[in-house]
C-alpha atoms as a PDB file:
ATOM      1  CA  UNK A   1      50.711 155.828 140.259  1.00  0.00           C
ATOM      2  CA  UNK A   2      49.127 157.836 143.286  1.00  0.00           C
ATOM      3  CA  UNK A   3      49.415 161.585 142.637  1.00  0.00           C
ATOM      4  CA  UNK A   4      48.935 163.436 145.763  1.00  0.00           C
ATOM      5  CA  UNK A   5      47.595 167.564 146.276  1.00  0.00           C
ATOM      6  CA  UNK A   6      50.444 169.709 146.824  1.00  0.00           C
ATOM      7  CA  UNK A   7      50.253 170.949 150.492  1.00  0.00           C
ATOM      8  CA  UNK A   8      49.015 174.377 151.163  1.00  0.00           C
ATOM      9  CA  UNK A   9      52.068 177.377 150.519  1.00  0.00           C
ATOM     10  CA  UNK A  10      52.317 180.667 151.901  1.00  0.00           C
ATOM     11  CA  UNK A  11      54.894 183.141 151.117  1.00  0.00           C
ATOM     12  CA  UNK A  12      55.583 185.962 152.873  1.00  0.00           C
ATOM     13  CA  UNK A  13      55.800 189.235 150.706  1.00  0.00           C
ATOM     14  CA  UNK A  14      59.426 191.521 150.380  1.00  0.00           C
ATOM     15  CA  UNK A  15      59.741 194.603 148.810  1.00  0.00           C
ATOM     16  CA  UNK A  16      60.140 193.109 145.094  1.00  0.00           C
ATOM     17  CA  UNK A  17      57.969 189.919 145.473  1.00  0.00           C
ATOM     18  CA  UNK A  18      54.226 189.455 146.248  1.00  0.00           C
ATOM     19  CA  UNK A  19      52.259 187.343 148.667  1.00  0.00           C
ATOM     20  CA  UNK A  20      51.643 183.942 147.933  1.00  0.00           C
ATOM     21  CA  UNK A  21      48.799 182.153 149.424  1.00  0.00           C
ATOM     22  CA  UNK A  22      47.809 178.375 148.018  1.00  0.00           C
ATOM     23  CA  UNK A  23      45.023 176.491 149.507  1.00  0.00           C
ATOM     24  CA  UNK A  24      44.536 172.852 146.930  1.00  0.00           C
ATOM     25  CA  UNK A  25      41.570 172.182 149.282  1.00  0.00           C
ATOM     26  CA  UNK A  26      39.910 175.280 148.577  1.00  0.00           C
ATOM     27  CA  UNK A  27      41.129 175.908 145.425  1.00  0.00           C
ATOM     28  CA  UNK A  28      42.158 179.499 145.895  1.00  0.00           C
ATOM     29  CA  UNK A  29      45.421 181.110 144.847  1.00  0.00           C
ATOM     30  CA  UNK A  30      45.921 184.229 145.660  1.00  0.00           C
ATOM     31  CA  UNK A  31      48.694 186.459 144.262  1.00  0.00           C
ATOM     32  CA  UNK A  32      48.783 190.147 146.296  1.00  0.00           C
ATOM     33  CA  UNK A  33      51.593 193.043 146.119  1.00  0.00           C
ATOM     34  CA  UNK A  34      54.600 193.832 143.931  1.00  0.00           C
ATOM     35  CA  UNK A  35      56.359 191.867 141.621  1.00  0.00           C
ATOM     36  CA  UNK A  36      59.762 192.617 140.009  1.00  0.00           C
ATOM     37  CA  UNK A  37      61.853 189.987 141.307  1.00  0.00           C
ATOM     38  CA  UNK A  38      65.290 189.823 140.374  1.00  0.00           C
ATOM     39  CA  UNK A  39      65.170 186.654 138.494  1.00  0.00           C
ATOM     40  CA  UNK A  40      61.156 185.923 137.715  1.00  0.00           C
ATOM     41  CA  UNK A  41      61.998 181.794 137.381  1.00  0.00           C
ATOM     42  CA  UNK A  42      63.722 181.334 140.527  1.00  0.00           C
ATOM     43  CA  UNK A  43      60.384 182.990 142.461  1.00  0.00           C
ATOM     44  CA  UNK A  44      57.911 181.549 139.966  1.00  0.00           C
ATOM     45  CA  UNK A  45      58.823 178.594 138.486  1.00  0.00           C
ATOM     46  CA  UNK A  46      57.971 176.744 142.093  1.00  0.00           C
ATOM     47  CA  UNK A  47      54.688 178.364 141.346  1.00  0.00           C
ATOM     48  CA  UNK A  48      54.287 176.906 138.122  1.00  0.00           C
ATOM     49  CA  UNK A  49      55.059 173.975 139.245  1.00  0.00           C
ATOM     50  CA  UNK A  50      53.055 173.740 142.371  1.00  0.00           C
ATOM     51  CA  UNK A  51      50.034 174.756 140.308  1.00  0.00           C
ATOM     52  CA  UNK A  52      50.499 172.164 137.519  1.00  0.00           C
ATOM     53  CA  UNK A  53      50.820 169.472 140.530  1.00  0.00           C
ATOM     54  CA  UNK A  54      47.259 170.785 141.645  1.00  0.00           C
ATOM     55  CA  UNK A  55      45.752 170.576 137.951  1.00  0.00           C
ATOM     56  CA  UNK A  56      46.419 166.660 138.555  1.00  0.00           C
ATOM     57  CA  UNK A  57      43.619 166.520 141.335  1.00  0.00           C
ATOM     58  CA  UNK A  58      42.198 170.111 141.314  1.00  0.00           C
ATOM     59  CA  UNK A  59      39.214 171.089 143.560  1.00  0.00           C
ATOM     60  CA  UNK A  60      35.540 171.486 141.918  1.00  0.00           C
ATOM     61  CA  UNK A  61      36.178 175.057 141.414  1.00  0.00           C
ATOM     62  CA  UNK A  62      39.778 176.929 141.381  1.00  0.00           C
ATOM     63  CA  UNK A  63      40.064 180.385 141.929  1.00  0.00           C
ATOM     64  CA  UNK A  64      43.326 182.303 140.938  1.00  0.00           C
ATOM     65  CA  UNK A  65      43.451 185.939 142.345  1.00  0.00           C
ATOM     66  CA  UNK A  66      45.689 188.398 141.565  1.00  0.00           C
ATOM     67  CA  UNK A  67      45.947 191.844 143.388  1.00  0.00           C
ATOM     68  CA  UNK A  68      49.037 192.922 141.918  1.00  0.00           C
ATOM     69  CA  UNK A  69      49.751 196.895 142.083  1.00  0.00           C
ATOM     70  CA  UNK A  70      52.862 196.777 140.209  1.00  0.00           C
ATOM     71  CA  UNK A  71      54.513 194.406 138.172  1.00  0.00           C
ATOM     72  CA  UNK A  72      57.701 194.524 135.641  1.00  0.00           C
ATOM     73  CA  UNK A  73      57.430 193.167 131.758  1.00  0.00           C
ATOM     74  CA  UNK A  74      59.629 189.987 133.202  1.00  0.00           C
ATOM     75  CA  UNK A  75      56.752 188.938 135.648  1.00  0.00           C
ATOM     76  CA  UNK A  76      54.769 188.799 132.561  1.00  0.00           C
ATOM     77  CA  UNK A  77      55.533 185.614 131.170  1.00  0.00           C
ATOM     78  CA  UNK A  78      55.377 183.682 134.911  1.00  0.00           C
ATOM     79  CA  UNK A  79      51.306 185.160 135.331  1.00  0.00           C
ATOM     80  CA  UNK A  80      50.150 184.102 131.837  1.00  0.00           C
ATOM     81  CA  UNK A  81      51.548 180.756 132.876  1.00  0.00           C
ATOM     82  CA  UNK A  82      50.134 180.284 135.895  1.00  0.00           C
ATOM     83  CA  UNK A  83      46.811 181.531 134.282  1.00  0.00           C
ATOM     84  CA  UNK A  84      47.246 178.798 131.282  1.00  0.00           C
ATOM     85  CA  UNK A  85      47.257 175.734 133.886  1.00  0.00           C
ATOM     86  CA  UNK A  86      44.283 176.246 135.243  1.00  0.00           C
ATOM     87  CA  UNK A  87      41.926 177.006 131.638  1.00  0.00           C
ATOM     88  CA  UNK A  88      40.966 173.676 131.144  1.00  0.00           C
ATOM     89  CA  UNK A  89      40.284 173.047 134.992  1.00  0.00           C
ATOM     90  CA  UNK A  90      36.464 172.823 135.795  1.00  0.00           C
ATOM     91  CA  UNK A  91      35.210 175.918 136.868  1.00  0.00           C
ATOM     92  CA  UNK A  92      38.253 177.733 136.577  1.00  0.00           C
ATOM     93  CA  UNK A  93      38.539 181.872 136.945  1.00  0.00           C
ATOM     94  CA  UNK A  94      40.660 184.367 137.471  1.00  0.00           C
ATOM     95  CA  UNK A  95      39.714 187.515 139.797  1.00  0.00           C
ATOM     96  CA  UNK A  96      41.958 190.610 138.408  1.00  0.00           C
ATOM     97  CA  UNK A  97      41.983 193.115 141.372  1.00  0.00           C
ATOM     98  CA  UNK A  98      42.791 196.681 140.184  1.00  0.00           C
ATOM     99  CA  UNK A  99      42.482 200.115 142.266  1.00  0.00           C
ATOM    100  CA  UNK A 100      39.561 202.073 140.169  1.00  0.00           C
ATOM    101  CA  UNK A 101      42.047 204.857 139.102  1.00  0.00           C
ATOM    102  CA  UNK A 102      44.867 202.809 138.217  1.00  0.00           C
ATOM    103  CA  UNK A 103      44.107 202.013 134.416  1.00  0.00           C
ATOM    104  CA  UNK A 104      47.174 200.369 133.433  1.00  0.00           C
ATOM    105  CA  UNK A 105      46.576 197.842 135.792  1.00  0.00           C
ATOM    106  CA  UNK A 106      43.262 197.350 134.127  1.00  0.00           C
ATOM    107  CA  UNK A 107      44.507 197.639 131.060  1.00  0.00           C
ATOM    108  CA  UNK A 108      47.033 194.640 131.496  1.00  0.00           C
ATOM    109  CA  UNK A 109      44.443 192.406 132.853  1.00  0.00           C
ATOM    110  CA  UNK A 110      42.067 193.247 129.820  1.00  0.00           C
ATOM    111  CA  UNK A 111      45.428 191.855 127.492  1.00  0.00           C
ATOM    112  CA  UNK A 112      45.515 189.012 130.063  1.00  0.00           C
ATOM    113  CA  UNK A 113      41.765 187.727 129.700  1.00  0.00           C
ATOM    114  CA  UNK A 114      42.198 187.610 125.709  1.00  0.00           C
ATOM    115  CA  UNK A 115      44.939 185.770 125.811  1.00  0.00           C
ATOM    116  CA  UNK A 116      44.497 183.201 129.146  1.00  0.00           C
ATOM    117  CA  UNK A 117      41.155 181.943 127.414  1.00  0.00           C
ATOM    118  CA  UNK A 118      40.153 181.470 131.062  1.00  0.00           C
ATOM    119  CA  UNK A 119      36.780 183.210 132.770  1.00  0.00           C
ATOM    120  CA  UNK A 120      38.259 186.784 133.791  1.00  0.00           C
ATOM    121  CA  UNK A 121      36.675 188.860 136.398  1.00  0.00           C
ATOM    122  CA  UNK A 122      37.891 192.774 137.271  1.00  0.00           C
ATOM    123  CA  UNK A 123      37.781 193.394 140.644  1.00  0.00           C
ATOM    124  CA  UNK A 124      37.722 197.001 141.591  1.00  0.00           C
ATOM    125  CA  UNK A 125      39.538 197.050 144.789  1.00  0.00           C
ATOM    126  CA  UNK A 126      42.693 195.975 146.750  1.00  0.00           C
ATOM    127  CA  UNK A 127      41.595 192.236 146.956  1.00  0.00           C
ATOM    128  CA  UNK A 128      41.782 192.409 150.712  1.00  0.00           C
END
């Protein structure tokens, strides 16, 4: 069986959904904007399983990057998941981008990184 790399995605943001940009030849995944979607598996379930396809033939390094300013409790579930397929990937990290005021932003990435079991890094910025 030939697996193949998932081609490279890029979703425009709306007003309740973020940015999606997914490069499998670089190995960066970037997440950027709001997130409250009306139903969370309808936008990110074809995440999910976009990334899982990748973990089949990753790059040497993946980079997941999220620069999320607001987010509601049902997004939750969809980032911890996309966060869990790429732990065991080789050198596999996730950059949390949070504005330097904004702590609960912070403070949900610091739950995050205890729970992903993957590298974290905090970001202070937008994640431009």
């Amino acid at each position: 069986m030939f697996i193949t790399k998932p081609l490279t995605l890029h979703i425009a943001p709306t007003a309740s959904t973020p940015q999606v940009w997914m490069d499998p030849e670089q190995g960066e995944f970037k997440l950027k904007g709001r997130s409250m979607p009306e139903d969370p598996s309808i936008f990110y379930g074809p995440l999910v399983r976009w990334l899982e396809a990748y973990a089949q033939r990753p790059a040497t390094s993946t980079r997941l990057s999220f620069a999320i300013d607001f987010f509601d409790t049902a997004t939750c579930p969809y980032l911890l998941r996309l966060m869990k397929v790429i732990r065991h990937l080789p050198k596999a990290q996730v950059d949390w981008h949070y504005e330097p005021e904004d702590t609960t932003t912070l403070e949900a990435g610091e739950l995050f990184a205890v729970v992903a079991k993957v590298p974290f890094y905090f970001v202070p910025g937008s994640g431009q």
